[in-house]
N, C-alpha and C. Protein backbone atom coordinates (compact mmCIF):
# COMPACT_ATOMS: atom_id res chain seq x y z
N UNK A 1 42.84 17.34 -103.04
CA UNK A 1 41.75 18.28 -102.82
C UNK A 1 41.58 18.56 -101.33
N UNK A 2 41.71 17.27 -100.71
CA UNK A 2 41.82 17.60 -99.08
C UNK A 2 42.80 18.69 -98.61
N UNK A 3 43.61 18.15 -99.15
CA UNK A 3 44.83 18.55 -98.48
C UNK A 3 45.00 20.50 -98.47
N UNK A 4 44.44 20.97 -99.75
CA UNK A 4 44.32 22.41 -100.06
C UNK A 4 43.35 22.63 -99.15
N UNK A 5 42.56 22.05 -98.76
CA UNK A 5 41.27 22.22 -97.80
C UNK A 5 41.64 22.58 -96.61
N UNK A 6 42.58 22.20 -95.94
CA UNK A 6 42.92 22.04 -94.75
C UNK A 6 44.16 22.78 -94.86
N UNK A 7 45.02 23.06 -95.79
CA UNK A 7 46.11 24.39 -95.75
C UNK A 7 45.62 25.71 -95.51
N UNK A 8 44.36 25.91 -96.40
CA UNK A 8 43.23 27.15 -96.26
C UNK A 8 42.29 27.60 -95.26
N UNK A 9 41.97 26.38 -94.50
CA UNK A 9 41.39 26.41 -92.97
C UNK A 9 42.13 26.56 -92.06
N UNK A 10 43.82 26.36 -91.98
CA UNK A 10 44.68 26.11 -91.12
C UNK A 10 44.99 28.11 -91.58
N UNK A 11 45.22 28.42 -92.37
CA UNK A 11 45.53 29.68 -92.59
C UNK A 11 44.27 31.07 -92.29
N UNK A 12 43.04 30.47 -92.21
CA UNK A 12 42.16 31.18 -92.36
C UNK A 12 41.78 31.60 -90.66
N UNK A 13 42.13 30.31 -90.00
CA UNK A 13 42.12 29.83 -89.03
C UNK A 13 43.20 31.09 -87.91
N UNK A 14 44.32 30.78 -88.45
CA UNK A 14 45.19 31.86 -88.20
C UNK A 14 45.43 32.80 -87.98
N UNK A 15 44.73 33.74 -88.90
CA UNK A 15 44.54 34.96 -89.27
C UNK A 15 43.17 35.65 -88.26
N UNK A 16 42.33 34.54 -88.04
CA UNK A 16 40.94 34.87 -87.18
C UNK A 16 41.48 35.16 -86.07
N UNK A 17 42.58 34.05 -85.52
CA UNK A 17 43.35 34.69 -83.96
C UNK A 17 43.74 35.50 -83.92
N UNK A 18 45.01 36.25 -84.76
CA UNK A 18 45.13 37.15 -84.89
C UNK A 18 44.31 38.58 -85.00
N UNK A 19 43.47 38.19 -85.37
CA UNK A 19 42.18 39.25 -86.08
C UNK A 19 41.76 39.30 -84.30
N UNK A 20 40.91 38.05 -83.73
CA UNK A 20 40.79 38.63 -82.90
C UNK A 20 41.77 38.87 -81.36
N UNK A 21 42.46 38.86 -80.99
CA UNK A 21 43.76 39.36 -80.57
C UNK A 21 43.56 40.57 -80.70
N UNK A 22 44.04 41.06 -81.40
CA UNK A 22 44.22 42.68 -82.09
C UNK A 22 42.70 43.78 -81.44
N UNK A 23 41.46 42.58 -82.17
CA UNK A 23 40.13 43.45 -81.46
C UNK A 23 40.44 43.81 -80.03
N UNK A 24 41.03 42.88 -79.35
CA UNK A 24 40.85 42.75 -77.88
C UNK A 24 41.70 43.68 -77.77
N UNK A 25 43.00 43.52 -78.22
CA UNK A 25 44.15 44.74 -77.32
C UNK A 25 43.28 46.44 -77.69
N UNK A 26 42.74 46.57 -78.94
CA UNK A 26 42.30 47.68 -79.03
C UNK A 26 41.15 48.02 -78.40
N UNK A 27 40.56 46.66 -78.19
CA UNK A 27 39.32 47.32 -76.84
C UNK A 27 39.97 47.86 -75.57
N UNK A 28 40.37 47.07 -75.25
CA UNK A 28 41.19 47.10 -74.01
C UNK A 28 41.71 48.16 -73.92
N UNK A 29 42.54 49.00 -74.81
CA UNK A 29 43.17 50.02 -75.18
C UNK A 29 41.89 51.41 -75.22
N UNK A 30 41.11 51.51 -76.42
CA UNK A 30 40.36 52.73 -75.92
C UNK A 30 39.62 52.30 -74.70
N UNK A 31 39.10 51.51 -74.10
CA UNK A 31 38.68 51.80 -72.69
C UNK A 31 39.23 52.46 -71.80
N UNK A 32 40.40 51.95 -71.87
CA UNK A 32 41.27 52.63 -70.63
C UNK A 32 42.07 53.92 -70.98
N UNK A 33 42.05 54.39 -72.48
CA UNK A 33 41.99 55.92 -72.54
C UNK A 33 40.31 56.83 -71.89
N UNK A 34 39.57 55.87 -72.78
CA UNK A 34 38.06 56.81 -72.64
C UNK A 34 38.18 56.70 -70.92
N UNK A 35 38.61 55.85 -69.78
CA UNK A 35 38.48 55.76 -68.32
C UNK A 35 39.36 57.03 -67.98
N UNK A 36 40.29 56.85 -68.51
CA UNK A 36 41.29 58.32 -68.00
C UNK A 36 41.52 59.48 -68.69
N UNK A 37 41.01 59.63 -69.59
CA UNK A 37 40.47 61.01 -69.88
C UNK A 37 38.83 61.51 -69.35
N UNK A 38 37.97 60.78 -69.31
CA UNK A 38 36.99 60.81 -68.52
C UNK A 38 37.03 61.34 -66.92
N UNK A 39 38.37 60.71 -66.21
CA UNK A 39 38.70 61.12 -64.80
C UNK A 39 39.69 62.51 -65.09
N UNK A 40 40.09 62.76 -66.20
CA UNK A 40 40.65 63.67 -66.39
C UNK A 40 39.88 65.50 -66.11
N UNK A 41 38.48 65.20 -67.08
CA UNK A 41 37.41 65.92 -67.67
C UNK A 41 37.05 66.04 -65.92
N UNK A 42 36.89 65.00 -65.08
CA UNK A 42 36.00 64.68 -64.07
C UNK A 42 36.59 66.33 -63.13
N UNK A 43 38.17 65.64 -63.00
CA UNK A 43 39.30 66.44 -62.09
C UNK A 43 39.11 67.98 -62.75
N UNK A 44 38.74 68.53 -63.97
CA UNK A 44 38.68 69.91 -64.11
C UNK A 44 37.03 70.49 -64.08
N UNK A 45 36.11 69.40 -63.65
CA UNK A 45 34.89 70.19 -63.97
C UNK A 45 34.91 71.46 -62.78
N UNK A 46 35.24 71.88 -62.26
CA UNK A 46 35.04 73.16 -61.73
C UNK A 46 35.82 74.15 -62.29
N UNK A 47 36.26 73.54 -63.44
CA UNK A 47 37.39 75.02 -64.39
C UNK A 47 36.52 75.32 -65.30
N UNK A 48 35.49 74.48 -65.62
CA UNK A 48 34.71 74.79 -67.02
C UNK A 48 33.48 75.59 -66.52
N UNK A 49 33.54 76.64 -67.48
CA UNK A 49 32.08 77.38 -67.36
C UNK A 49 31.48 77.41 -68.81
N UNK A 50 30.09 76.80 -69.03
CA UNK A 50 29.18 77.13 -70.11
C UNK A 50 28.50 77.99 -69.97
């Protein structure tokens, strides 16, 4: 009974790193689009007229 206990925590366990890993690269990731398209928008505001 232990032993399934601790195959399922060791796997669950696993998957959480992974899980968060992944959050991080994709934070990391739209930030630094939303930063450079933002400086993008920045570099044409004198092309835009409303």
């Amino acid at each position: 009974m232990d032993e399934k206990l601790y195959k399922k925590m060791k796997s669950i366990g696993a998957g959480d790193l992974i899980l968060g890993i992944l959050t991080l690269v994709f934070g990391v990731t739209c930030g630094t689009l939303m930063i450079v398209n933002g400086g993008r928008l920045l570099g044409h505001k004198s092309e835009t007229l409303f």
